[in-house]
C-alpha atoms as a PDB file:
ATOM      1  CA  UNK A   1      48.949  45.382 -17.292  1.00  0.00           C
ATOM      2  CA  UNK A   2      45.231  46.355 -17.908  1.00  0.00           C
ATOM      3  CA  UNK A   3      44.510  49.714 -18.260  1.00  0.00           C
ATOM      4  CA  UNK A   4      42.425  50.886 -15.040  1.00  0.00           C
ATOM      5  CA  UNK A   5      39.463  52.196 -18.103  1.00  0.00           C
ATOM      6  CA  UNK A   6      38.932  48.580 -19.709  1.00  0.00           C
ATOM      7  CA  UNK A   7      36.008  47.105 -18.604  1.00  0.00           C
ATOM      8  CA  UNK A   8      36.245  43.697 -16.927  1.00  0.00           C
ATOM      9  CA  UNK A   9      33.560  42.000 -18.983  1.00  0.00           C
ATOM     10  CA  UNK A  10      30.730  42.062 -16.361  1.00  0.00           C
ATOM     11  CA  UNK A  11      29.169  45.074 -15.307  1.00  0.00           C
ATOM     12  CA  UNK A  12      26.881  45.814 -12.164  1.00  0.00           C
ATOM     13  CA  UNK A  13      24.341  46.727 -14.496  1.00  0.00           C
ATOM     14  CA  UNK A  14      25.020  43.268 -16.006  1.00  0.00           C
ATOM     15  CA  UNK A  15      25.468  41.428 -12.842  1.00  0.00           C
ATOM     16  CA  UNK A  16      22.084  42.754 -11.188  1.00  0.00           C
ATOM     17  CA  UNK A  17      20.121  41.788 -14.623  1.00  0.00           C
ATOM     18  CA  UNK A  18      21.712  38.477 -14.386  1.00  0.00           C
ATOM     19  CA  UNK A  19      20.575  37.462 -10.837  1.00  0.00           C
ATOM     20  CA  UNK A  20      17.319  39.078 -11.311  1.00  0.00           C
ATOM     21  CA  UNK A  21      16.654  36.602 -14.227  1.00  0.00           C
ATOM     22  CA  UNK A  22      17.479  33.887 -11.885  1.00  0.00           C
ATOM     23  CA  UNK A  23      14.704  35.334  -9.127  1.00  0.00           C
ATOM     24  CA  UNK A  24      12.204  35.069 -11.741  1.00  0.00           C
ATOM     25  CA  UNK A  25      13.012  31.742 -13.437  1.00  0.00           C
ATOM     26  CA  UNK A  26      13.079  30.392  -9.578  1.00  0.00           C
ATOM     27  CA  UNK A  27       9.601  32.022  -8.973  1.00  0.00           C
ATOM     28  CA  UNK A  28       8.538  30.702 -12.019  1.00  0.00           C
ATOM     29  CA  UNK A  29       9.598  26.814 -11.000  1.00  0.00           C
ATOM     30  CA  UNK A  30       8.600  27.633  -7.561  1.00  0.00           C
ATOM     31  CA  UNK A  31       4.809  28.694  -8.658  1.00  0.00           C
ATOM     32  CA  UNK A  32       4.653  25.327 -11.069  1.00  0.00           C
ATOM     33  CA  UNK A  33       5.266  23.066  -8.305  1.00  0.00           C
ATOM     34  CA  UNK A  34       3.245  24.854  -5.813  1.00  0.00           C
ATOM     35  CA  UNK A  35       0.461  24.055  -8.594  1.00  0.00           C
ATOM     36  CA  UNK A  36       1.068  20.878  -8.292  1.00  0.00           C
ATOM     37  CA  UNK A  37       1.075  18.626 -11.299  1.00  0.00           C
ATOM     38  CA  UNK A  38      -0.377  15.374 -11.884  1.00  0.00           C
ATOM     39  CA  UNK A  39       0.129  13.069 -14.753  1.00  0.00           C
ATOM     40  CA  UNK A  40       2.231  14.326 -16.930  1.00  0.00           C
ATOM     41  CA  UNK A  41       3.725  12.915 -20.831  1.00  0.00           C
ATOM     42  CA  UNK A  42       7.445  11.995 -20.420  1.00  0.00           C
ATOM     43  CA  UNK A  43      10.108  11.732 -23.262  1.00  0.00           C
ATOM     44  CA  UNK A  44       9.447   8.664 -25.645  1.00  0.00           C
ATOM     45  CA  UNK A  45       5.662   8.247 -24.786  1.00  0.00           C
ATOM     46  CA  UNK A  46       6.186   7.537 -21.342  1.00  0.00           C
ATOM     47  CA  UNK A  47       4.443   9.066 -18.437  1.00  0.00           C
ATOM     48  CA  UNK A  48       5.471  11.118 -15.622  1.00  0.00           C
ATOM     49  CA  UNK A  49       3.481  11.405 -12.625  1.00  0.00           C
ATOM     50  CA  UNK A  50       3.833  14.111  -9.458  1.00  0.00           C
ATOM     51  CA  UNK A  51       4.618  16.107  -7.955  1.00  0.00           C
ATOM     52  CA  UNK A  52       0.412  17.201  -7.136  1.00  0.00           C
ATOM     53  CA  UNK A  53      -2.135  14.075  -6.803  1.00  0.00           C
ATOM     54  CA  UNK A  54      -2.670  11.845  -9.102  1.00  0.00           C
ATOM     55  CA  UNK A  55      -6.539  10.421  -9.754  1.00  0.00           C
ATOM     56  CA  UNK A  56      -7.160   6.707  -9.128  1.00  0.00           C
ATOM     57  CA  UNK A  57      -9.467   3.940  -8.837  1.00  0.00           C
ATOM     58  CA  UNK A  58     -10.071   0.684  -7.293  1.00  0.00           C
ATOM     59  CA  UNK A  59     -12.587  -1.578  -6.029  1.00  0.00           C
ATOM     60  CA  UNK A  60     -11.902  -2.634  -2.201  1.00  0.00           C
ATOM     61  CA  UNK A  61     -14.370  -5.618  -1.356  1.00  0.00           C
ATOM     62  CA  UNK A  62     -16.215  -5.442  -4.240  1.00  0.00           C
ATOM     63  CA  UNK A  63     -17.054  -1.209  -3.598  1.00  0.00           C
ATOM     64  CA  UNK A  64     -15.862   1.231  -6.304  1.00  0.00           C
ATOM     65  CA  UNK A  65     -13.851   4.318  -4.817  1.00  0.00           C
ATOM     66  CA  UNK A  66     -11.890   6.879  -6.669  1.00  0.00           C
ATOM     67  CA  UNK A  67      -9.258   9.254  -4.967  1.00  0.00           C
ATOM     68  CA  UNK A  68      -6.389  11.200  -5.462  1.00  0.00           C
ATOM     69  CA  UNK A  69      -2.985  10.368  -4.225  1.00  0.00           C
ATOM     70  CA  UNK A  70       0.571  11.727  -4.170  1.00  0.00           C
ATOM     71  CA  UNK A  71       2.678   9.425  -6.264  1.00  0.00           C
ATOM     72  CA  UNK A  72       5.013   8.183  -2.697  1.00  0.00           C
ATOM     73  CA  UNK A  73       1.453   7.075  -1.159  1.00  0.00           C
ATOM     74  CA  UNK A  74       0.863   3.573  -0.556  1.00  0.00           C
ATOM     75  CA  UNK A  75      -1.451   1.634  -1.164  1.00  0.00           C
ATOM     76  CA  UNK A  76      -1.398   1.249   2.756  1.00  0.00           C
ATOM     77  CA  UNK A  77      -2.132   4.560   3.831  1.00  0.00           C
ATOM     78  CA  UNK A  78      -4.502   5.453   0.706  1.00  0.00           C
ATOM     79  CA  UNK A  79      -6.471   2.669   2.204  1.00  0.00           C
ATOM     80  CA  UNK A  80      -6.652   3.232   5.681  1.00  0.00           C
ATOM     81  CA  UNK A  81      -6.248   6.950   5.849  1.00  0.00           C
ATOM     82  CA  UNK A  82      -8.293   8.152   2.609  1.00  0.00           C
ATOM     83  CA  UNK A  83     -10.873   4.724   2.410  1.00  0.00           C
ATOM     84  CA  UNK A  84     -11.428   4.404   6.351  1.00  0.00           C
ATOM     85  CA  UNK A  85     -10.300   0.187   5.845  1.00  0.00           C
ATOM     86  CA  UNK A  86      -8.350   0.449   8.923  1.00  0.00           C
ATOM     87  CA  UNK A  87      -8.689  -3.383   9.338  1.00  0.00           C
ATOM     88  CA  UNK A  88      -4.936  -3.434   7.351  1.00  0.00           C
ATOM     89  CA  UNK A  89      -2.512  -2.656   9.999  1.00  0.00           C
ATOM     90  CA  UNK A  90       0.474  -0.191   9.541  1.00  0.00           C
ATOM     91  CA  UNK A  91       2.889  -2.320  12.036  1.00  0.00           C
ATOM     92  CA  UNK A  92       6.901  -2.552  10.450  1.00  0.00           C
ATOM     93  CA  UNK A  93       5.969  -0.243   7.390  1.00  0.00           C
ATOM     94  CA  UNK A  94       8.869  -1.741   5.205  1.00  0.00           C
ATOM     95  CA  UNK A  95       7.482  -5.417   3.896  1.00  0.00           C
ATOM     96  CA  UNK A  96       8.767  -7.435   6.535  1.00  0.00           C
ATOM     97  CA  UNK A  97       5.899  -8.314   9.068  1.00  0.00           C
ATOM     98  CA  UNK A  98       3.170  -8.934   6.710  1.00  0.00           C
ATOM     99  CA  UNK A  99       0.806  -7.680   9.293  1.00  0.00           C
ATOM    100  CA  UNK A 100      -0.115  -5.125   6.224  1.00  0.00           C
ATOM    101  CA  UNK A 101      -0.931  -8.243   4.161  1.00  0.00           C
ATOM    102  CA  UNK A 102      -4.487  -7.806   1.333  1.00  0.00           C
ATOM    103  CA  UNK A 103      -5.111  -9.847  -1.387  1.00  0.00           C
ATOM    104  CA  UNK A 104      -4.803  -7.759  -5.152  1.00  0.00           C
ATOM    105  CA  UNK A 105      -6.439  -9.371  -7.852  1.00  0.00           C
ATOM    106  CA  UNK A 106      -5.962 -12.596  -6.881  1.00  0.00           C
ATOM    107  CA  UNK A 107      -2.451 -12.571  -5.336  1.00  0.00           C
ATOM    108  CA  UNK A 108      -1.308 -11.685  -1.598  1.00  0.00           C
ATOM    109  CA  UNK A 109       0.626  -8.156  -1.672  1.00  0.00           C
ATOM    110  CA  UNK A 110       2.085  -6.250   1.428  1.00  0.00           C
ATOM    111  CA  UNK A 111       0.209  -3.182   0.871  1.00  0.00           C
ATOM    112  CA  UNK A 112       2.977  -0.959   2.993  1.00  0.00           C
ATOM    113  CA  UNK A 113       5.157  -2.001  -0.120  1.00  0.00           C
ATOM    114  CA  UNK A 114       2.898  -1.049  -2.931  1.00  0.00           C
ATOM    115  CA  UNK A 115       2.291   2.587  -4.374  1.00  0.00           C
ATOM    116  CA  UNK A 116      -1.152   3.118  -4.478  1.00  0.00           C
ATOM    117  CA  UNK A 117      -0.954   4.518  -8.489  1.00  0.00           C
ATOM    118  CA  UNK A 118      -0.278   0.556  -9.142  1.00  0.00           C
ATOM    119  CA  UNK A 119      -3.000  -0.411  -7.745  1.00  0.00           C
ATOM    120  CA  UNK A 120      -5.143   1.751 -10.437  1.00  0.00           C
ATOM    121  CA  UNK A 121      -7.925  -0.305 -11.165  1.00  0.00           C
ATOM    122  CA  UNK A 122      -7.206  -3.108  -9.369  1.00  0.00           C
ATOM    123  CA  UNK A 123      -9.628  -5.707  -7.052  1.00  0.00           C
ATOM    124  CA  UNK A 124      -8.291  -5.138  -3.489  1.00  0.00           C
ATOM    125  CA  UNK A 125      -9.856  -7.486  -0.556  1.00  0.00           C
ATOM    126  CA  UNK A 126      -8.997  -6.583   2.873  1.00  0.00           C
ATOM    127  CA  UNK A 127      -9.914  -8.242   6.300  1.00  0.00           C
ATOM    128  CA  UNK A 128     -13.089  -6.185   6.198  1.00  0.00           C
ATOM    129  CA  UNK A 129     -14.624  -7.994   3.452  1.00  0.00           C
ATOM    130  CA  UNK A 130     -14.541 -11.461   5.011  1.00  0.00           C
ATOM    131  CA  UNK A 131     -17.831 -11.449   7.012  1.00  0.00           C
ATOM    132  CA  UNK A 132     -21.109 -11.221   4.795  1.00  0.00           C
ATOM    133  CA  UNK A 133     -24.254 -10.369   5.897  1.00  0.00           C
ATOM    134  CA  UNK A 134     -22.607  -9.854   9.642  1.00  0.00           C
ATOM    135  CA  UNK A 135     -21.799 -13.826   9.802  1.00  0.00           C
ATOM    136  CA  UNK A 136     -18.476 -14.338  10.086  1.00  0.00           C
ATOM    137  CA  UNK A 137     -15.704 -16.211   7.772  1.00  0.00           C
ATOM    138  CA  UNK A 138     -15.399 -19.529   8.968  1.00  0.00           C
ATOM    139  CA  UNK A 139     -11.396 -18.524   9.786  1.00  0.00           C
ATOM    140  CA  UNK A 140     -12.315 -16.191  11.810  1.00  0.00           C
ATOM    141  CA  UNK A 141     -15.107 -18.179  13.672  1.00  0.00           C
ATOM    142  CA  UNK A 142     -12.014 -20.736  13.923  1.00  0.00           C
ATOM    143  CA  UNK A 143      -9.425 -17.815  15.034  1.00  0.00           C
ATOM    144  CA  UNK A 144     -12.091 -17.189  18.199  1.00  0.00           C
ATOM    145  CA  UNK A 145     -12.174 -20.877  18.538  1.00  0.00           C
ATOM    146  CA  UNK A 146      -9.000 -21.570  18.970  1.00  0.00           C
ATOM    147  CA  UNK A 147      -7.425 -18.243  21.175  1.00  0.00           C
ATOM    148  CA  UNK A 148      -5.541 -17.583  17.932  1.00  0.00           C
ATOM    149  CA  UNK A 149      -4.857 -13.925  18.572  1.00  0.00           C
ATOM    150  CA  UNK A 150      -3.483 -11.657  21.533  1.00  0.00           C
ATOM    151  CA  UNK A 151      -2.723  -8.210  20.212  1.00  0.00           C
ATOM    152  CA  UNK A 152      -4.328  -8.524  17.157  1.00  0.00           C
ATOM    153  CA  UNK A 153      -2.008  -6.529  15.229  1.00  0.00           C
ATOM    154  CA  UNK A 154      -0.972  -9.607  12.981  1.00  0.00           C
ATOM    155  CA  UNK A 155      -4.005 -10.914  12.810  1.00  0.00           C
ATOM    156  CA  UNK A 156      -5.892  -9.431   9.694  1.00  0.00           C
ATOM    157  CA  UNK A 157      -2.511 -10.015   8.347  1.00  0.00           C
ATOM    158  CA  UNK A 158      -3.048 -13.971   8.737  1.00  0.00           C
ATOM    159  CA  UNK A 159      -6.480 -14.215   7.928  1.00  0.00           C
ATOM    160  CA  UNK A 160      -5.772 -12.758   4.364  1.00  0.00           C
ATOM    161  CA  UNK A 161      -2.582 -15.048   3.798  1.00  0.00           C
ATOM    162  CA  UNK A 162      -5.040 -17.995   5.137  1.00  0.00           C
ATOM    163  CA  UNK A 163      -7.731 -17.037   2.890  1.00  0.00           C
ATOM    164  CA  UNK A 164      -5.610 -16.830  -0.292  1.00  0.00           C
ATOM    165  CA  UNK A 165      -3.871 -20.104   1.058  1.00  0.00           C
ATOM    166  CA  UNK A 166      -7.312 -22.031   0.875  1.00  0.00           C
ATOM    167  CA  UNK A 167      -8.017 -21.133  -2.142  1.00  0.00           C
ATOM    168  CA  UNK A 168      -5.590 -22.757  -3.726  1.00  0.00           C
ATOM    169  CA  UNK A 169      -5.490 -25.511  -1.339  1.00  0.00           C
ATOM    170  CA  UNK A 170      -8.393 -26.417   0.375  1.00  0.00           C
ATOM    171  CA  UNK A 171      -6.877 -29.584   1.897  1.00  0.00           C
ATOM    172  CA  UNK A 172      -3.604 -28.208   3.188  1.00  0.00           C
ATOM    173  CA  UNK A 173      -1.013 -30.030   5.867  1.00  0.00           C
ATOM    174  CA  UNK A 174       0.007 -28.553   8.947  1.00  0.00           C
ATOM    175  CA  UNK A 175       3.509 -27.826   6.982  1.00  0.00           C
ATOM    176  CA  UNK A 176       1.808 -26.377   4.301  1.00  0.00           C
ATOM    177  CA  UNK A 177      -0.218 -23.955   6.351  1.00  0.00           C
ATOM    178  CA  UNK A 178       3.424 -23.225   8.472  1.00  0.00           C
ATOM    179  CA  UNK A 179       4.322 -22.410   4.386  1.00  0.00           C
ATOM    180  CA  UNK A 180       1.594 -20.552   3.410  1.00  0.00           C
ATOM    181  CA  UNK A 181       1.540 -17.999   6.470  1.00  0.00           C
ATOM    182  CA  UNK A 182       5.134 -17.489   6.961  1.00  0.00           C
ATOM    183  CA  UNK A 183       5.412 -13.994   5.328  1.00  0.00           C
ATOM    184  CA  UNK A 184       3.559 -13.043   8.326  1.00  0.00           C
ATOM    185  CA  UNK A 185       4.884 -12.297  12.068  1.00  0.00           C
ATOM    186  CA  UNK A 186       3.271 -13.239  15.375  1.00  0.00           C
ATOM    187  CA  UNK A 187       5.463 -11.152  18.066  1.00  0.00           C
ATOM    188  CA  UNK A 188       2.752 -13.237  20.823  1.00  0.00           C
ATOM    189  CA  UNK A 189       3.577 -16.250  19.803  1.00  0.00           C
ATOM    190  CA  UNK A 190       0.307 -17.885  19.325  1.00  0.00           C
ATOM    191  CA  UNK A 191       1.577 -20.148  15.819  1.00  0.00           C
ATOM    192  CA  UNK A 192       0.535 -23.178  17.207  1.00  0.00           C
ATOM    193  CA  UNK A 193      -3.030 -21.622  18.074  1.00  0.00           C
ATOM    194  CA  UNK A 194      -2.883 -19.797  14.284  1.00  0.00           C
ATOM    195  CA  UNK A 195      -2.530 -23.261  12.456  1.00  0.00           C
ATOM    196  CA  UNK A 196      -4.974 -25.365  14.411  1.00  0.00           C
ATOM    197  CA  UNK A 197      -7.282 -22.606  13.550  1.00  0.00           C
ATOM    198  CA  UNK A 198      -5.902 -22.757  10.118  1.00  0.00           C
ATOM    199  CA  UNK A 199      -6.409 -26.534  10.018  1.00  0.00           C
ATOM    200  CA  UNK A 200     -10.169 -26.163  11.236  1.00  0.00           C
ATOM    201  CA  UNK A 201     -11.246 -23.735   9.289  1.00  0.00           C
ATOM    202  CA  UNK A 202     -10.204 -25.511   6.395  1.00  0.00           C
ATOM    203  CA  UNK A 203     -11.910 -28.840   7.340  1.00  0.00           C
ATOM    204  CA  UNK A 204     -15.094 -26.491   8.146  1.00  0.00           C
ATOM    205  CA  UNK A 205     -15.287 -25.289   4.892  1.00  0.00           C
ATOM    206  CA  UNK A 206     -14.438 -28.362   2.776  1.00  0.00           C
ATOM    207  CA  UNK A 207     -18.021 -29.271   4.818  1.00  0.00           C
ATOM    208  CA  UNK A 208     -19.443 -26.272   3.388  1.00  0.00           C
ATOM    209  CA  UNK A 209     -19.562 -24.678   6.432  1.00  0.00           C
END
């Protein structure tokens, strides 16, 4: 039996020290993150970025901008909510529409799927950037042409597949633009009115129109 004198090991005294230790070692995580912290070294070299913004760049139809982003923003919402390119449409918000569709250095990205820290320092082109000098791109003369949008929710999201599709093929088949497009969903149903306008605009511009 223990003698009702000996001491249990942990004292109020102890015990109050203890948990006061903890207040202050949570108030002292608490304040850091409150802070905010940007980029950050990592074990082994690497880099840790966030909690606070982070400090980008890119060049969205051929203008410089720099802005600061929490590491979970995409490249979506830094664009249309921090850039004003609300051309880009925020429609499924999870990759599988394509109505969020730009082109990133060269290549066709769904931009609702992309943090905007990888797009540091990269070439964005967005719907806005098709019409120069207030004359528009000869798909979307064609899109007007041929009734090839309802809603219009979709449709920046086609334009930017199209573009990146002529590019590579200027000549393409009516199967090839059906390929070429298909990451992207019309909910109206105007596909057959998308790839005659498709078609067109390609034979425009093979005129040099």
């Amino acid at each position: 039996m223990k003698n009702k004198n000996q001491k249990t090991g942990i004292s109020r005294r102890n015990f109050i020290k203890g948990f006061g230790g903890g207040i202050v070692g949570t108030a002292a995580v608490t304040s850091s993150f409150a802070k905010g912290v940007g980029s950050q070294a990592g074990p082994h070299g690497s880099t840790v970025h966030g909690p606070g913004k982070v400090k980008i760049s890119m060049q969205v139809n051929g203008k410089n901008h720099s802005l600061e982003v929490e590491p979970r923003t995409s490249l979506l919402d830094a664009m249309r909510d921090q850039l004003g390119y609300t051309g880009t449409k925020r429609v499924c918000n999870r990759g599988e529409c394509g109505a969020c569709t730009v082109i990133m250095n060269g290549k066709t990205v769904l931009s609702c799927s992309i943090f905007a820290m990888d797009a540091d320092g990269a070439k964005i082109e967005t719907v806005e950037g098709l019409a120069k000098d207030e004359k528009l791109h000869p798909l979307q003369e064609a899109f007007v042409k041929h009734d090839a949008l309802q809603c219009g929710f979709c449709t920046s999201g086609f334009l930017m597949s199209s573009v990146a599709l002529l590019r590579k093929n200027p000549s393409p088949s009516r199967d090839e633009i059906r390929h070429g497009v298909s990451g992207t969903l019309c909910r109206c149903g105007t596909y057959p009115n998308i790839f005659a306008a498709v078609d067109d605009a390609a034979k425009t511009m093979k005129r040099g129109g």
